[in-house]
Protein backbone atom coordinates (compact mmCIF):
# COMPACT_ATOMS: atom_id res chain seq x y z
CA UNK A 1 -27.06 18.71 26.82
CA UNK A 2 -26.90 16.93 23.60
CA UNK A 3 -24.48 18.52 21.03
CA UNK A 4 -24.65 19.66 17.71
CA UNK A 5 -24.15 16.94 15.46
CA UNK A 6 -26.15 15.18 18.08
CA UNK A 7 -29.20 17.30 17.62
CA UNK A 8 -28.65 17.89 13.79
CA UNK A 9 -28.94 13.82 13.54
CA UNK A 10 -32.25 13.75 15.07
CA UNK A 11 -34.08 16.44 13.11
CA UNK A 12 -33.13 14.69 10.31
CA UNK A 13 -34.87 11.32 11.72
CA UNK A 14 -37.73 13.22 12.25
CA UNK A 15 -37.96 14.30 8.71
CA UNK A 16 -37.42 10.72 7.51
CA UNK A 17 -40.04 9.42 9.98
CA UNK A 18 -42.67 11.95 10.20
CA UNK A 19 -42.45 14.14 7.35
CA UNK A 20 -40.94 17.67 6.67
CA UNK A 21 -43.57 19.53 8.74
CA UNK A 22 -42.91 17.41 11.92
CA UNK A 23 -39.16 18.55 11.22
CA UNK A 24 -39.56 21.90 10.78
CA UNK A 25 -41.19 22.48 14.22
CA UNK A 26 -38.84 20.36 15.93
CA UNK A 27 -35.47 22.02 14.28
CA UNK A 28 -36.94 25.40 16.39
CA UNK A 29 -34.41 23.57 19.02
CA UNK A 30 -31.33 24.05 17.06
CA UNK A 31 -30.90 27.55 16.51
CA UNK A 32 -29.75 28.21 19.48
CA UNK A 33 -26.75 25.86 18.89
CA UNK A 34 -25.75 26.80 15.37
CA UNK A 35 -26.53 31.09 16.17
CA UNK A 36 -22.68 31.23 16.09
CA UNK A 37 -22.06 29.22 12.91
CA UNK A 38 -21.17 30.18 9.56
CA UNK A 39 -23.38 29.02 7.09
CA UNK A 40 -20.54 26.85 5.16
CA UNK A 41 -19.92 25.55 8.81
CA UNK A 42 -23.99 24.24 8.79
CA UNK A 43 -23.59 22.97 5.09
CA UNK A 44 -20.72 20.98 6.22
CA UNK A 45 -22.68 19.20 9.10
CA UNK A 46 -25.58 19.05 7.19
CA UNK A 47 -23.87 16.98 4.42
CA UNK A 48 -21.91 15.08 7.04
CA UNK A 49 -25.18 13.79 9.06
CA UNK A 50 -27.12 13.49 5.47
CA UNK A 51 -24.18 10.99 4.57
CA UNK A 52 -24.36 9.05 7.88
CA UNK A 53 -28.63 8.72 7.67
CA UNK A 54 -28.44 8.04 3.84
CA UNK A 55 -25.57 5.62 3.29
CA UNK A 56 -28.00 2.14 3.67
CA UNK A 57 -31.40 3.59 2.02
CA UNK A 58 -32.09 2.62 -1.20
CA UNK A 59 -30.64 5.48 -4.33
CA UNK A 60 -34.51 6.69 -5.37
CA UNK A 61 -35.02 6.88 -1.27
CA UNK A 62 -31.77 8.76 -0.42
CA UNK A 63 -32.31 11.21 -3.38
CA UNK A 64 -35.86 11.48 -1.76
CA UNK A 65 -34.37 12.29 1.74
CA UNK A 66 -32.06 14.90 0.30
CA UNK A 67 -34.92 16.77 -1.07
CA UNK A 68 -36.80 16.69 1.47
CA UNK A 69 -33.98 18.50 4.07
CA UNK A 70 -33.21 21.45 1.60
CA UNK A 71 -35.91 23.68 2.92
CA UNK A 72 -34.91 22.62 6.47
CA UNK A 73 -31.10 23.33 5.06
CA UNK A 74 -32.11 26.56 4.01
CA UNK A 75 -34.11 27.54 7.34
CA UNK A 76 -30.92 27.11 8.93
CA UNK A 77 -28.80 28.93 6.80
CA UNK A 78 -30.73 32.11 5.99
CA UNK A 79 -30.84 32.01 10.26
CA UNK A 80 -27.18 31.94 10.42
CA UNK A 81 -26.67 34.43 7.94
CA UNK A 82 -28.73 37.02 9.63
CA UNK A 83 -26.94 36.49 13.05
CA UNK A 84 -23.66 36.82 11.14
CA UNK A 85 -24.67 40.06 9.45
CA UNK A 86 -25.61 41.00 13.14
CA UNK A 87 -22.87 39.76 15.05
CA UNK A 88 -20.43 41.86 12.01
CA UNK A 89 -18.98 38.25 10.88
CA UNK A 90 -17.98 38.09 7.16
CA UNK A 91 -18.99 35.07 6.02
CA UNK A 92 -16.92 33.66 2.92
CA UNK A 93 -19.91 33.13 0.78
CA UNK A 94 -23.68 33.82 0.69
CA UNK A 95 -26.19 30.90 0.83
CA UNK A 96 -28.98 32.87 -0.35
CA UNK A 97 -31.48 30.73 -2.54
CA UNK A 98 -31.59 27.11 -3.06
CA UNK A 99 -29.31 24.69 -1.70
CA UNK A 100 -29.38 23.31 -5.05
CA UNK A 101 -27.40 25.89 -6.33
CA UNK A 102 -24.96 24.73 -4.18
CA UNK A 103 -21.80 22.82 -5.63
CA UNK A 104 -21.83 20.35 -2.95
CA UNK A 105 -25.20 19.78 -3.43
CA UNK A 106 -25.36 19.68 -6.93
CA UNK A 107 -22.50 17.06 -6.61
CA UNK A 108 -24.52 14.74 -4.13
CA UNK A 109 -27.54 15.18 -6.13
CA UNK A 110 -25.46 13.95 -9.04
CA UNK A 111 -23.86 11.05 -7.73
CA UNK A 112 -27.38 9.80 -6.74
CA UNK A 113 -28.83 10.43 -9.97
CA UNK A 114 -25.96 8.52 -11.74
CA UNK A 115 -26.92 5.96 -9.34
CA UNK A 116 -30.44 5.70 -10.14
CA UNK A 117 -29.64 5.78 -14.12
CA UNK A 118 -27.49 3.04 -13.94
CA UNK A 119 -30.08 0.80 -11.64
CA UNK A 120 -31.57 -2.78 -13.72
CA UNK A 121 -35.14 -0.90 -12.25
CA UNK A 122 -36.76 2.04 -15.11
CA UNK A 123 -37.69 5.05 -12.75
CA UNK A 124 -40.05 7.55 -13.71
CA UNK A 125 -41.13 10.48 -11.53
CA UNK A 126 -44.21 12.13 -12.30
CA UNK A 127 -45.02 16.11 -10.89
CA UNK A 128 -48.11 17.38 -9.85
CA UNK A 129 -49.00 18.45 -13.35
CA UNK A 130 -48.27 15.35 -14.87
CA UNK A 131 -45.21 16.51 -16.97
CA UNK A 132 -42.30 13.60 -16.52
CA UNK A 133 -39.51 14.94 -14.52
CA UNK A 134 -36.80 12.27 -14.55
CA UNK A 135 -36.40 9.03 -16.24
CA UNK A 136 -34.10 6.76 -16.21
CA UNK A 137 -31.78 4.99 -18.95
CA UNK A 138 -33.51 1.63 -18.14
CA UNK A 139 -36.77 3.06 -18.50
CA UNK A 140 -35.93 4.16 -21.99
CA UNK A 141 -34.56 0.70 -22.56
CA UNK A 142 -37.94 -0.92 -21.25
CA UNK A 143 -40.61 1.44 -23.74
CA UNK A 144 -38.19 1.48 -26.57
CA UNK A 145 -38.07 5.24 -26.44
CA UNK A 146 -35.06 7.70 -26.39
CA UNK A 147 -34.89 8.92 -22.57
CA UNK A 148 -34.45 12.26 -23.68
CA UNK A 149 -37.23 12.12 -25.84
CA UNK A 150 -39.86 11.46 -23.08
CA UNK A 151 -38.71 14.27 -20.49
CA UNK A 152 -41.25 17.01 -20.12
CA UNK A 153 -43.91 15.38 -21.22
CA UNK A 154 -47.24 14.00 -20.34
CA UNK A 155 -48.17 10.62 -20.06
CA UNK A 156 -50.70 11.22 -22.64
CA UNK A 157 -48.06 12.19 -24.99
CA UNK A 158 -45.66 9.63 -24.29
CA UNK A 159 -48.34 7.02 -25.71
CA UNK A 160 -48.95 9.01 -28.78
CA UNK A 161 -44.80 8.72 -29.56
CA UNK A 162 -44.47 6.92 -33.07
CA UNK A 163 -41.67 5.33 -31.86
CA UNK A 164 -43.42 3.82 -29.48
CA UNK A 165 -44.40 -0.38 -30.51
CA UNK A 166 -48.40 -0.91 -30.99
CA UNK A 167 -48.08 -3.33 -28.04
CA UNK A 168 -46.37 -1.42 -25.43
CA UNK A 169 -48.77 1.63 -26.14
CA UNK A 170 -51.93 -0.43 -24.73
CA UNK A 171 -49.75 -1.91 -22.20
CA UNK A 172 -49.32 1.57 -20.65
CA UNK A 173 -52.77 2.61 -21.36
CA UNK A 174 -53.62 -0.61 -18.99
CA UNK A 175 -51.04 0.23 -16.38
CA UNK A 176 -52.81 4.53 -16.50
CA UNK A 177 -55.81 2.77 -15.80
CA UNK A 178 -54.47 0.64 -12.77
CA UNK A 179 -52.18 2.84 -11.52
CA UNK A 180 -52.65 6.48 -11.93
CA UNK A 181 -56.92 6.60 -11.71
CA UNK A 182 -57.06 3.39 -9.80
CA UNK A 183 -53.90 4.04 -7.45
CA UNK A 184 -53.36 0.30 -7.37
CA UNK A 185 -49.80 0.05 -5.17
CA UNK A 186 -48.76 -2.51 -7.94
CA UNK A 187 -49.23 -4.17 -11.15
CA UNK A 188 -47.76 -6.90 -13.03
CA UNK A 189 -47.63 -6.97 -16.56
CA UNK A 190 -46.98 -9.05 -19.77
CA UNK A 191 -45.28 -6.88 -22.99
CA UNK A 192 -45.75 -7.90 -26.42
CA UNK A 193 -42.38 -10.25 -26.14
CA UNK A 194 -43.64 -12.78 -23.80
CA UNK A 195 -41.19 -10.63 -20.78
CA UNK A 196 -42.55 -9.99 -17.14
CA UNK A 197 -42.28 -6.45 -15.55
CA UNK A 198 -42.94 -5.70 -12.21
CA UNK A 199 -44.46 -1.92 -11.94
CA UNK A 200 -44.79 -0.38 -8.66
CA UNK A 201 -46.04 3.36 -7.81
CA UNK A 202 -45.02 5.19 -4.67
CA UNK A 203 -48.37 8.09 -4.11
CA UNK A 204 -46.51 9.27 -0.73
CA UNK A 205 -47.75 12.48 0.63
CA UNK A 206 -43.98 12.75 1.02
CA UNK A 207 -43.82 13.25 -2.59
CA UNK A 208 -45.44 16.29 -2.45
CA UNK A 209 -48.11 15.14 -4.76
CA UNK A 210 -45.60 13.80 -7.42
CA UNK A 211 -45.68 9.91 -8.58
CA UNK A 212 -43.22 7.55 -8.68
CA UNK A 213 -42.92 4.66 -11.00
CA UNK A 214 -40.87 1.59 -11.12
CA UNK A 215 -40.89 -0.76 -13.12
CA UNK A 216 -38.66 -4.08 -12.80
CA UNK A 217 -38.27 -7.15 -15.03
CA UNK A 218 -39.06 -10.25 -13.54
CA UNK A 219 -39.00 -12.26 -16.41
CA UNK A 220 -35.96 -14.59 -15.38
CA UNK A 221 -37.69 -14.64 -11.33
CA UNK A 222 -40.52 -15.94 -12.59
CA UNK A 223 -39.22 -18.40 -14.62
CA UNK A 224 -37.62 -20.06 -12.14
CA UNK A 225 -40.65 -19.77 -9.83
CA UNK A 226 -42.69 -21.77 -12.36
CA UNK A 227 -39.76 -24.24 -13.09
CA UNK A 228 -39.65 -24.51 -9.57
CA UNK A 229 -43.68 -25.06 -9.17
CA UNK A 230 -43.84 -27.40 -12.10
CA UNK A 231 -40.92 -29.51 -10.79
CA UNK A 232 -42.24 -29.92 -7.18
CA UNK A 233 -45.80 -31.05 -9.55
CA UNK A 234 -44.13 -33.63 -11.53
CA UNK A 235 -42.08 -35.09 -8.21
CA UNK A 236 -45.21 -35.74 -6.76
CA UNK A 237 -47.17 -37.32 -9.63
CA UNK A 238 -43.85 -39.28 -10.04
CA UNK A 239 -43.97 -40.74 -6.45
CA UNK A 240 -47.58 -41.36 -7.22
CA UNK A 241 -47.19 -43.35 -10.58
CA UNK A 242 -44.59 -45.33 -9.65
CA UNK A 243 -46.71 -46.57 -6.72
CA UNK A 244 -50.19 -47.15 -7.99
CA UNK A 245 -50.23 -47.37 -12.13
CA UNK A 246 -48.41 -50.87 -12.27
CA UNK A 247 -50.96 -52.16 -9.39
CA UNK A 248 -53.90 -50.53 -11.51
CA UNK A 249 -52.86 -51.88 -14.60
CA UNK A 250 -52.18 -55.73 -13.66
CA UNK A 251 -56.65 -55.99 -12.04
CA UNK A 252 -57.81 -53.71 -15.73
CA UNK A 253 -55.24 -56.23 -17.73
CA UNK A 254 -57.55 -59.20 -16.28
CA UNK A 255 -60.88 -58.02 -16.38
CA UNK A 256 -60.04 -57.45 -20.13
CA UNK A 257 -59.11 -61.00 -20.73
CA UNK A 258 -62.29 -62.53 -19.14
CA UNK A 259 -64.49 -60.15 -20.58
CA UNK A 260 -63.21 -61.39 -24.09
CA UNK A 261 -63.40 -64.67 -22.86
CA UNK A 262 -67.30 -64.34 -22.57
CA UNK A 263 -67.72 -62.49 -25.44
CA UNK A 264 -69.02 -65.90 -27.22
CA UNK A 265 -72.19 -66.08 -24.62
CA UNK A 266 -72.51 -62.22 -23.90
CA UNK A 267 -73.35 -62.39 -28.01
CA UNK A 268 -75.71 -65.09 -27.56
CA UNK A 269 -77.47 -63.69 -24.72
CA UNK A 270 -77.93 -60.29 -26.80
CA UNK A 271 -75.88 -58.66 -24.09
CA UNK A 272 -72.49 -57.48 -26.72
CA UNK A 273 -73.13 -54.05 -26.23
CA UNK A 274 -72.21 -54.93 -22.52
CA UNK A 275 -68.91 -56.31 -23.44
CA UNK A 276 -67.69 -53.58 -25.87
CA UNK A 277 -68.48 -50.80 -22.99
CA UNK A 278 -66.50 -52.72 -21.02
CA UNK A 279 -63.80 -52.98 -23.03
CA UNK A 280 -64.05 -49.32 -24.17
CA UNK A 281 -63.70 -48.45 -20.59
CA UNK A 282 -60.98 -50.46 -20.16
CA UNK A 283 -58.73 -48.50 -23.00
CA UNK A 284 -60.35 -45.24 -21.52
CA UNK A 285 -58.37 -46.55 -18.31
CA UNK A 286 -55.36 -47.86 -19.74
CA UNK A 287 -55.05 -44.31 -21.86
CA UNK A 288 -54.96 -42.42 -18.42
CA UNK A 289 -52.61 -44.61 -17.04
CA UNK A 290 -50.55 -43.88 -20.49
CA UNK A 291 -50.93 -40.08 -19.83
CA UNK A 292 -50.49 -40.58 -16.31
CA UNK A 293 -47.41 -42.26 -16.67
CA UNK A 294 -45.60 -40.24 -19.58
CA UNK A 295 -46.25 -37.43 -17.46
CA UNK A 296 -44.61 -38.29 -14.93
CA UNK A 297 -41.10 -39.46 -16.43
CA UNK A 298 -39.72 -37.19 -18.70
CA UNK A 299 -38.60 -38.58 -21.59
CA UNK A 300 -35.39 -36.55 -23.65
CA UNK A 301 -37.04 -35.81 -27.20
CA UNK A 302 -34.85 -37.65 -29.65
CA UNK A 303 -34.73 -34.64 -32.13
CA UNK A 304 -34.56 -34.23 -36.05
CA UNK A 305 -34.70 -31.53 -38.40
CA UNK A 306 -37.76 -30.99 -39.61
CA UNK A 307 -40.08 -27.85 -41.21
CA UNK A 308 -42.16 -26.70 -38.84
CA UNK A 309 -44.66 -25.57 -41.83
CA UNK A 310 -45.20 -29.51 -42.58
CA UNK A 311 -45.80 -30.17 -39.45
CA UNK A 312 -48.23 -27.93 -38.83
CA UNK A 313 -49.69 -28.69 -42.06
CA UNK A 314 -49.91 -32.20 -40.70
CA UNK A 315 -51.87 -31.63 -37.78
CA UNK A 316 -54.63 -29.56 -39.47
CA UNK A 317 -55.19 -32.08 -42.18
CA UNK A 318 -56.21 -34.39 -39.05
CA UNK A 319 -58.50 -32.14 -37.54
CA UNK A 320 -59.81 -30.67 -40.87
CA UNK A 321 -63.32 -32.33 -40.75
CA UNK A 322 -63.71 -33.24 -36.77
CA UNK A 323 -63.27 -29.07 -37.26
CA UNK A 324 -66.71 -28.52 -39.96
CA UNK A 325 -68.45 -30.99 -37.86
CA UNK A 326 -68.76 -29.24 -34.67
CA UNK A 327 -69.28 -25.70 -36.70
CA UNK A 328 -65.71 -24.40 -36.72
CA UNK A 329 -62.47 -23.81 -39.49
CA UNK A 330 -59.01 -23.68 -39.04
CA UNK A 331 -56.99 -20.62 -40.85
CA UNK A 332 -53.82 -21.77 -41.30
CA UNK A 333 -51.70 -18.39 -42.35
CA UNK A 334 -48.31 -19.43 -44.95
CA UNK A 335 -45.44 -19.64 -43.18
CA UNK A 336 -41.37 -19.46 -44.24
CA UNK A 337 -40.88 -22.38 -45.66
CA UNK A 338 -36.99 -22.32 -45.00
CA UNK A 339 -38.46 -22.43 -41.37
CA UNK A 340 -36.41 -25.99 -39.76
CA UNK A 341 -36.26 -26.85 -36.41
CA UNK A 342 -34.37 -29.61 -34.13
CA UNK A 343 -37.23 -31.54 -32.45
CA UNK A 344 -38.98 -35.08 -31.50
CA UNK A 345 -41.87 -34.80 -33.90
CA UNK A 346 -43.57 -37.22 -32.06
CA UNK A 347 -43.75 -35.22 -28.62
CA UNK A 348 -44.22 -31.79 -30.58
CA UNK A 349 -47.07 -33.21 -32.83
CA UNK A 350 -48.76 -34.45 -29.64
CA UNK A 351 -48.30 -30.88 -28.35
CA UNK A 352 -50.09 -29.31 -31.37
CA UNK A 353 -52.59 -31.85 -31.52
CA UNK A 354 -53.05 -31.44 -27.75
CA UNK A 355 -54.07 -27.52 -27.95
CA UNK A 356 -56.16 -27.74 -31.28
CA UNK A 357 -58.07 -30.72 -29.90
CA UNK A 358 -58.76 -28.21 -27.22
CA UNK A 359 -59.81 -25.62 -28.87
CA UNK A 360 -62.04 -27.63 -31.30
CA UNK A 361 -63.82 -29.08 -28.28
CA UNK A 362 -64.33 -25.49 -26.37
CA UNK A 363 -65.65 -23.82 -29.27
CA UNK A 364 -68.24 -26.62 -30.15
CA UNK A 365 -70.22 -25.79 -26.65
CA UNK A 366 -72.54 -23.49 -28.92
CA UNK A 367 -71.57 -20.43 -27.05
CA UNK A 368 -70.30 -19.24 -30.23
CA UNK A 369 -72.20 -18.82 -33.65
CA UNK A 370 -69.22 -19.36 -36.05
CA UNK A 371 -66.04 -20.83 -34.20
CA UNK A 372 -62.61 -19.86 -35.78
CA UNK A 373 -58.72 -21.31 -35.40
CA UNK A 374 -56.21 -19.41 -36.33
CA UNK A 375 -52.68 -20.86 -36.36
CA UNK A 376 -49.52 -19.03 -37.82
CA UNK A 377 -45.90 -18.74 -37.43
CA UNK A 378 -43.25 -16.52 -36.99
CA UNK A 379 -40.03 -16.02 -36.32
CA UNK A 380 -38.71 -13.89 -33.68
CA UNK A 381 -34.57 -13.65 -33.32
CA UNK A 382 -33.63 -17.02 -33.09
CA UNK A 383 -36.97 -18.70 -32.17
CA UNK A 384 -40.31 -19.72 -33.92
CA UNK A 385 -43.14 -18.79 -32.56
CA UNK A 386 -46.34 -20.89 -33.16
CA UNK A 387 -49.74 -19.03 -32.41
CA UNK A 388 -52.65 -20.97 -32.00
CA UNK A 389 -55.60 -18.45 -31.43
CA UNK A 390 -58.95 -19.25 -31.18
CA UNK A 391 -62.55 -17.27 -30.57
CA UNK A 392 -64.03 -19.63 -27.87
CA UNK A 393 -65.52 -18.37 -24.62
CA UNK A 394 -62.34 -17.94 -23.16
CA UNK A 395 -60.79 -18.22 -19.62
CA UNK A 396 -60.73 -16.11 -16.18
CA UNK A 397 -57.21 -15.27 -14.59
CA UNK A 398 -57.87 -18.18 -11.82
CA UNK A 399 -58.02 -20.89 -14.46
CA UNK A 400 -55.15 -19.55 -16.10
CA UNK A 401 -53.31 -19.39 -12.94
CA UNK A 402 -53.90 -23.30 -12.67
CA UNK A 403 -53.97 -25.05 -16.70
CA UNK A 404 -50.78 -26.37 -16.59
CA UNK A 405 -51.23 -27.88 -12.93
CA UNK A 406 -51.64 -31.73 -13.18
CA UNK A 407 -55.25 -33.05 -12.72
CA UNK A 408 -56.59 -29.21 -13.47
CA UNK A 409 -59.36 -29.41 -15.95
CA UNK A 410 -62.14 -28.00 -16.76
CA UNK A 411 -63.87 -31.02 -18.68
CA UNK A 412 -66.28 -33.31 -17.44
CA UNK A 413 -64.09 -36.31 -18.77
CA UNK A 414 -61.00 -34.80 -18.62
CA UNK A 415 -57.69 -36.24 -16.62
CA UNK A 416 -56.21 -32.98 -16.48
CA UNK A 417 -52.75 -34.03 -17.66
CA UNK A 418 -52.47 -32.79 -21.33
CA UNK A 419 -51.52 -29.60 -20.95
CA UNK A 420 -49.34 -30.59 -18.33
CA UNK A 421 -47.89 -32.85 -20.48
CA UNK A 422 -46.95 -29.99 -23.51
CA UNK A 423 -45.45 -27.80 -20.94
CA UNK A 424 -43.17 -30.60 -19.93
CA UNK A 425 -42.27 -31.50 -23.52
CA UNK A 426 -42.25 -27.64 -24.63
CA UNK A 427 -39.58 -27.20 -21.02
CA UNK A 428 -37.48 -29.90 -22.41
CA UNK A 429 -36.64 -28.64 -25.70
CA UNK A 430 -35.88 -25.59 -23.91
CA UNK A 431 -38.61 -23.63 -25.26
CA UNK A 432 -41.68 -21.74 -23.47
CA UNK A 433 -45.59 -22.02 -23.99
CA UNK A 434 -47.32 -18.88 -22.97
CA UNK A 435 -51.19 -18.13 -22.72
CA UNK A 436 -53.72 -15.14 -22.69
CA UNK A 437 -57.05 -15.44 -22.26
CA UNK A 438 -60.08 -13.29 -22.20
CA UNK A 439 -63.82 -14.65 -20.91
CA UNK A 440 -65.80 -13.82 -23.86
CA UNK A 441 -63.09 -13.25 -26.53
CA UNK A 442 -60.88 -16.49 -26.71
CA UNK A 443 -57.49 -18.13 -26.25
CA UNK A 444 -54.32 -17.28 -27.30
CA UNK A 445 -51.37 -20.33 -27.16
CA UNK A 446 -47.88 -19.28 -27.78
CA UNK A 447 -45.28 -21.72 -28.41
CA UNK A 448 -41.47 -20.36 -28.63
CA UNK A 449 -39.03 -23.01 -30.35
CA UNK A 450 -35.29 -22.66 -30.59
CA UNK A 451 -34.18 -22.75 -34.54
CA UNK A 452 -31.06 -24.09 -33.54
């Protein structure tokens, strides 16, 4: 016959595995091994075996466990009591109510919770009414909010909080929506500040109808997941260019030379159109196998100090009236003009010109009656941030997913390797490009320089 501790062990499996009412009908089986206990003798096992079950789960799932065997706790201990009181044992103290109450308890409940404030995850535990039960100090952190401040309440008044940023209040109307009326197991999001977060909801029947929330940043994770992808991209165009652009180049180099050379009798014949199609075609080619090239070697910018307000200035004076051709103006907001940066001008002005070029050509498709760019600067700690915003027809998550992916493009004509090309030259000066897109509402570009 199995012993005590033995037995103890395996109700509490049973909890873990199958729930509290599975556990309840199977701990039947122990009373008659603890009927000559004292109920401080059944706290100590309990706390003992709790230890032993708990010690490699996860700090939200051992504080889970814990509450889950109080009411089996408690079965045990109000049966031990009465067989005390019948037997004429004195026990040395009454467990009568809550194990809770308990110091023990309240002690292991408390180093768990210190536990769980201290993770690099926010928690949040919503009860069956909706009211916020716990948070944790991350969590606070995360929404910007005091974590005092947010206890007790609804979710619906945690988004009405002044304190609470414009941008992070839709975010969590967004994640309500996902999470909480669509029960979506997951979500990831983008704040206001460019950072990742990682929210997951646990809707266990375990939970006894409560919700819990956690929410992880991922920022730095995916970071290196795209510097990852992107290298493994530009290896392989690399081992592609090297192989095939000289070869290319040397056949387009001579069909250039004798087309010129007939240019004399293609003029006579009437035929010059012919040549200069030719020869157009030829630069088109030679320009790819430019692109196609400078994308695949990076090049360290050779920086200077310039103001980025110039600069900017620059680039919209070039596309001022290629912009009221094709139906569309470019806002240019003022800037600080004690706003300098260390860059290659060259590579960032073929960045800027990259994007607007883009947007100018999107929003000229006639899908929209009045097309508008709007490009501003701020500056946020110790970057600049360059918006370039436009209200074209926009882009679905899947071509987001892809539009800095070598030879993705959505243009008839297009090589694909632009916007490949600014991310590489954005990478290297160890800033970021970030973009949101809605079908139907337009583009968003976001390019974060280092001041210094």
């Amino acid at each position: 016959m199995p012993d005590i501790r033995t037995m103890y062990l395996q109700v509490l499996q049973v909890l873990m595995q199958s729930g509290p009412e599975e556990a309840r009908s199977y701990s039947s089986t122990l009373k008659p091994l603890i009927s000559s206990m004292l109920p401080e003798e059944v706290t100590l096992l309990h706390d003992r075996c709790m230890r032993e079950l708990t010690g490699p789960a996860r700090p939200e799932d051992a504080l889970l466990y814990y509450q889950q065997s109080f009411q089996i706790l408690n079965e045990a201990i109000s049966f031990c009591t009465s067989q005390s009181e019948q037997s004429g044992k004195e026990p040395s103290r009454r467990f009568t109510g809550r194990l809770m109450q308990d110091s023990s308890y309240q002690s292991s409940n408390s180093k768990y919770e210190n536990v769980l404030q201290h993770m690099d995850s926010g928690i949040a535990l919503f009860d069956q009414e909706g009211f916020l039960s716990f948070a944790n100090v991350k969590l606070g952190q995360f929404l910007g909010l005091p974590r005092k401040s947010m206890i007790g309440r609804t979710f619906y008044e945690l988004v009405r909080l002044r304190k609470l940023s414009r941008g992070m209040r839709k975010l969590l109307i967004k994640l309500h929506r996902e999470m909480f009326v669509y029960r979506l197991p997951f979500q990831e999001v983008l704040d206001e500040k460019g950072q990742h977060f990682l929210v997951t909801a646990k809707y266990d029947e375990e939970l006894d109808g409560d919700i819990l929330i956690s929410v992880k940043d991922v920022t730095d994770f995916k970071r290196i997941e795209q510097s990852v992808y992107y290298n493994d991209k530009l290896a392989m165009l690399g081992k592609i260019a090297a192989s095939i652009a000289h070869e290319i180049r040397n056949p387009l180099t001579s069909i250039r030379g004798f087309i010129q050379l007939l240019q004399p009798e293609l003029l006579r014949l009437g035929k010059q159109d012919y040549a200069d199609i030719i020869l157009s075609e030829i630069d088109r080619a030679n320009d790819i196998i430019f692109e196609f090239l400078n994308s695949s070697k990076p090049t360290a910018p050779v920086k200077q100090k310039i103001q980025i307000a110039s600069l900017i200035k620059e680039v919209v004076l070039l596309f001022e009236s290629e912009a009221l051709l094709k139906g569309c103006d470019i806002q240019l907001s003022e800037s600080d003009p004690n706003l300098y940066v260390w860059v290659d001008v060259k590579q960032i002005k073929q960045v800027l010109l990259n994007i607007v070029k883009n947007a100018i050509e999107v929003m000229s498709d006639g899908q929209k009656e009045h097309g508008l760019i709007r490009i501003r600067t701020i500056k946020v700690d110790h970057q600049v941030w360059i918006y370039i915003e436009d209200n074209g027809r926009g882009m679905d998550q899947k071509t987001l997913s892809k539009l800095f992916d070598p030879f993705f493009t959505t243009k008839e004509d297009g090589t694909g390797l632009g916007l490949s090309v600014c991310y590489r030259i954005i990478k290297n000066h160890g800033g970021v490009i970030h973009v949101e897109s809605e079908v139907g509402e337009g583009t968003s570009f976001r390019i974060q320089l280092p001041l210094n």
